[in-house]
C-alpha atoms as a PDB file:
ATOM      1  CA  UNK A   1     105.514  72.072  84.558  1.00  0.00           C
ATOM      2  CA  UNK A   2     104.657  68.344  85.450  1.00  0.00           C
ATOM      3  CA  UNK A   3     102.220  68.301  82.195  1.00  0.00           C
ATOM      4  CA  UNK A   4     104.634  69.941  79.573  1.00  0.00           C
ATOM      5  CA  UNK A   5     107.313  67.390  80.408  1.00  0.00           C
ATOM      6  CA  UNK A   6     104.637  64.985  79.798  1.00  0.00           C
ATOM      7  CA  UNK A   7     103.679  66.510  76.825  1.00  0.00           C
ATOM      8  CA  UNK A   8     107.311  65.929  75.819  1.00  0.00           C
ATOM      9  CA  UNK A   9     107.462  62.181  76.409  1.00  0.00           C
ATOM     10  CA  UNK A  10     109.408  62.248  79.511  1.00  0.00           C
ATOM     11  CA  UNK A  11     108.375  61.089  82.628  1.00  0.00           C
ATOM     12  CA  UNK A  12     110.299  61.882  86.186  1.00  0.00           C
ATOM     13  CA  UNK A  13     109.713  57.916  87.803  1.00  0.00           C
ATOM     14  CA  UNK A  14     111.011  59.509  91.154  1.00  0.00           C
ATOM     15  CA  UNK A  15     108.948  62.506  92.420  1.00  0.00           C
ATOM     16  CA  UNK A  16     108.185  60.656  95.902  1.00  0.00           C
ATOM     17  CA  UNK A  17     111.193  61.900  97.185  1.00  0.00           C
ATOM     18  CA  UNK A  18     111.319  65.418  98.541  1.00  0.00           C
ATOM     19  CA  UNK A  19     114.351  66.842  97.974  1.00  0.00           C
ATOM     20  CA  UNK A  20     113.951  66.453  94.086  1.00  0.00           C
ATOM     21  CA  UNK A  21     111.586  68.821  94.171  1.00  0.00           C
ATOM     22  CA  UNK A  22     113.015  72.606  94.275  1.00  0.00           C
ATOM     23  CA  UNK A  23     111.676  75.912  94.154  1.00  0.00           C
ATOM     24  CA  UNK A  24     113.504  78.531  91.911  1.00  0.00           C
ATOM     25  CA  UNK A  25     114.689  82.234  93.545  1.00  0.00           C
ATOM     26  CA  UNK A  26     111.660  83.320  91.419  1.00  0.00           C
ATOM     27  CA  UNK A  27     109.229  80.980  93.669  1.00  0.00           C
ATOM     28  CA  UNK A  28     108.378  78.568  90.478  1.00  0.00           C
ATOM     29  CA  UNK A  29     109.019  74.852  90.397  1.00  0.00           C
ATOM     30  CA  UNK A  30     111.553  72.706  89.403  1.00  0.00           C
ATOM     31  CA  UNK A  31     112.921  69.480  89.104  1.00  0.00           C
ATOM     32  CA  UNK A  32     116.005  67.604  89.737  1.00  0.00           C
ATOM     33  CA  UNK A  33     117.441  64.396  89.884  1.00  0.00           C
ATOM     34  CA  UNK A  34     116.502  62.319  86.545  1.00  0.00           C
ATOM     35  CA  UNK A  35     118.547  59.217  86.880  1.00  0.00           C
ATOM     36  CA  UNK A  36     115.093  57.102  86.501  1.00  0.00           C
ATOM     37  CA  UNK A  37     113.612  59.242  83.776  1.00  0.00           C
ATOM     38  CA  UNK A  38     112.385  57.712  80.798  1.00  0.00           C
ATOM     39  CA  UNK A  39     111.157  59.113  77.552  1.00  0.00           C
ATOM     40  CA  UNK A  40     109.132  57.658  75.391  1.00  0.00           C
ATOM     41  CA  UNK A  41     105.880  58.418  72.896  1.00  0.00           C
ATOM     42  CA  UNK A  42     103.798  60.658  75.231  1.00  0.00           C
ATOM     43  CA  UNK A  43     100.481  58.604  74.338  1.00  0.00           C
ATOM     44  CA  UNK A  44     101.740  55.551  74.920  1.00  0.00           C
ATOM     45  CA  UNK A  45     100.306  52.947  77.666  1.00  0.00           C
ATOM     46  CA  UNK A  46     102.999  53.355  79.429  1.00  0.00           C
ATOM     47  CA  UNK A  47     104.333  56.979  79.531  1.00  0.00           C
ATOM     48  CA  UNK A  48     100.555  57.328  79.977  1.00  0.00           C
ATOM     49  CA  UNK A  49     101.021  55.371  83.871  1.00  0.00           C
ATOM     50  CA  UNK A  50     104.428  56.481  84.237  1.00  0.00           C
ATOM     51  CA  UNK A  51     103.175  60.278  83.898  1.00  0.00           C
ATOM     52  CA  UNK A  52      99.828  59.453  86.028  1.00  0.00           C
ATOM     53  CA  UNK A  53     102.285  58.121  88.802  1.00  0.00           C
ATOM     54  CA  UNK A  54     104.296  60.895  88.345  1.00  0.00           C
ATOM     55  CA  UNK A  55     101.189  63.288  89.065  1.00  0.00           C
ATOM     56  CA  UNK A  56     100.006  60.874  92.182  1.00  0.00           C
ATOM     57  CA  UNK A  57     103.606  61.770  93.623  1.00  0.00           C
ATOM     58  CA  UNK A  58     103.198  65.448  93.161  1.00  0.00           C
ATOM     59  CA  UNK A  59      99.781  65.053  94.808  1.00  0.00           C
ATOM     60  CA  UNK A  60     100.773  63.076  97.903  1.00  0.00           C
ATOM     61  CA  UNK A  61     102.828  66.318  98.590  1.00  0.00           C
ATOM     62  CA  UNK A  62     100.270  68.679  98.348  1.00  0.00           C
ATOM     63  CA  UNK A  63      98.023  66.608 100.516  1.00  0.00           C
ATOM     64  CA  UNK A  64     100.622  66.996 102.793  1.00  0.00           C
ATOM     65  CA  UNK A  65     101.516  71.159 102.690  1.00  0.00           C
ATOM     66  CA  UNK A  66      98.393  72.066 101.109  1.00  0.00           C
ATOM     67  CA  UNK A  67      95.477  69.473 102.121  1.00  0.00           C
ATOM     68  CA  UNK A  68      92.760  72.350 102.110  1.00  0.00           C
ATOM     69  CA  UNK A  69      93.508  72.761  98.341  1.00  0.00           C
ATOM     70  CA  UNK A  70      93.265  69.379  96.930  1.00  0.00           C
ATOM     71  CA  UNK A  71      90.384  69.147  94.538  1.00  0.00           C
ATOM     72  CA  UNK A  72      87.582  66.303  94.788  1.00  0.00           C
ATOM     73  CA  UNK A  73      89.149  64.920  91.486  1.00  0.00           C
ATOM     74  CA  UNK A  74      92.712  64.731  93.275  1.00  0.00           C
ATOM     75  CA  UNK A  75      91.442  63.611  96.391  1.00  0.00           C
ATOM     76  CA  UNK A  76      89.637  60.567  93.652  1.00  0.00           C
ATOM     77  CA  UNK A  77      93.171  60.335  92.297  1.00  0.00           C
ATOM     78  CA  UNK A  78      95.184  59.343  95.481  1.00  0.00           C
ATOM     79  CA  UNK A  79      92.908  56.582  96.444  1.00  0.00           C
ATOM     80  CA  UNK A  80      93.530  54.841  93.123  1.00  0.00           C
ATOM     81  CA  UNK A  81      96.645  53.080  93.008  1.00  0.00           C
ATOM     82  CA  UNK A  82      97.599  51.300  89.741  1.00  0.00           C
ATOM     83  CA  UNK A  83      98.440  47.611  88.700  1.00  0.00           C
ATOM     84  CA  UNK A  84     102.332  49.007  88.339  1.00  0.00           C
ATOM     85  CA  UNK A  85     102.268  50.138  91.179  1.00  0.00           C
ATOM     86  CA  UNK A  86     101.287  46.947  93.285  1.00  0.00           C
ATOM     87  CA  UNK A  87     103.857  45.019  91.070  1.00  0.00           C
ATOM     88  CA  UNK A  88     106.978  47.562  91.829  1.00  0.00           C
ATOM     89  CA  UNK A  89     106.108  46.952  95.761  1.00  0.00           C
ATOM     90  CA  UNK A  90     105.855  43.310  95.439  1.00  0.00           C
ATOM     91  CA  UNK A  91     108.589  43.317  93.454  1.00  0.00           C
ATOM     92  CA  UNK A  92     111.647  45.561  92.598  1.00  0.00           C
ATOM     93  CA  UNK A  93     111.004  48.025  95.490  1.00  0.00           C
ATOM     94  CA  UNK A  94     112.247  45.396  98.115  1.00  0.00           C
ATOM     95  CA  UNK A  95     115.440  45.091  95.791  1.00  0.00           C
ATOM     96  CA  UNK A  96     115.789  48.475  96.066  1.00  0.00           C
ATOM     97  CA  UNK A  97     115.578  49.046  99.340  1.00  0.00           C
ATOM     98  CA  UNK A  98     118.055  46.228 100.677  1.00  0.00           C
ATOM     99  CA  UNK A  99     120.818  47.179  98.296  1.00  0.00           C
ATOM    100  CA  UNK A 100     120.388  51.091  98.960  1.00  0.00           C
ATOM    101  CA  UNK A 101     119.626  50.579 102.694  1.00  0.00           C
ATOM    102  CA  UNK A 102     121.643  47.042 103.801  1.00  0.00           C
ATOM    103  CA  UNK A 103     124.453  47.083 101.488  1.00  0.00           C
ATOM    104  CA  UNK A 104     125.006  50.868 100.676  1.00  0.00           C
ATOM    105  CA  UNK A 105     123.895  52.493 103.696  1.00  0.00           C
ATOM    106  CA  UNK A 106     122.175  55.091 102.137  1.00  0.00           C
ATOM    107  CA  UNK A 107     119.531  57.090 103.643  1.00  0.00           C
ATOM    108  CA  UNK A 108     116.437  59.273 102.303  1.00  0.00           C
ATOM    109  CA  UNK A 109     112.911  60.242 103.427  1.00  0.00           C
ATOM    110  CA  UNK A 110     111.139  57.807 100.749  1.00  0.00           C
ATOM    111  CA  UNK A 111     107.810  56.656 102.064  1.00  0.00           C
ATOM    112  CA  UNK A 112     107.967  59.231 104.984  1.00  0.00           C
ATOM    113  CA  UNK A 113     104.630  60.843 103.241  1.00  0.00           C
END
C-alpha cells in the first residue's frame, strides 16, 4: 500500500504516529490522517526522502510488533537516518512540539516507539 501511494507521488509525512495507522474489517491496511501529505513528481529528490521516511516510520512499527520479521535490509534501513531528518529535529520539531504540547495542550504517543 505504502509503495503504490508512492508510486502516485504522494507521500504520508506522518506515519510515526500510531493511531494513523488502521486495519480494515478485512484485516488489510490503511491510512488516515493526511493533513501533512504532500504530492509531488514521484522521482523527485524529495518525494524520493519523503517516501523513504515514510517507509522508516512503517518500519519502526514492525520492529516493534513484529521484530522477528524484519529483514537484514530493514534492520540496515533503521540505522540510517537522513540529513532531513537531523534538520526537522534541530529545527521545526521543537516548534512543533511547544505549540501542540505548551500552548494547545494536546497529547499523542509521538516518539513513544
Amino acid at each position: 500500500m505504502l509503495r503504490a501511494m508512492h508510486r502516485r507521488g504522494v507521500s504520508h509525512n506522518d506515519l510515526a504516529k500510531e493511531p494513523n495507522w488502521l486495519v480494515t474489517p478485512a484485516g488489510s491496511p490503511a491510512l488516515t490522517d493526511f493533513q501533512m501529505a504532500l504530492f509531488g513528481p514521484p522521482r523527485s529528490r524529495r518525494m524520493r526522502l519523503l517516501a523513504r521516511e515514510d517507509l522508516r516510520h512503517l518500519l519502526k512499527h514492525k520492529r516493534t510488533y513484529c521484530p522477528d520479521s524484519l529483514t537484514p535490509v530493514e534492520r540496515r534501513l533503521l540505522g540510517r537516518r537522513s540529513w532531513f531528518r537531523a534538520l526537522w529535529f534541530a529545527s521545526a520539531k521543537p516548534l512543533y512540539r511547544f505549540v501542540t504540547r505548551r500552548v494547545l495542550h494536546w497529547q499523542d504517543n509521538e516518539g513513544k516507539n
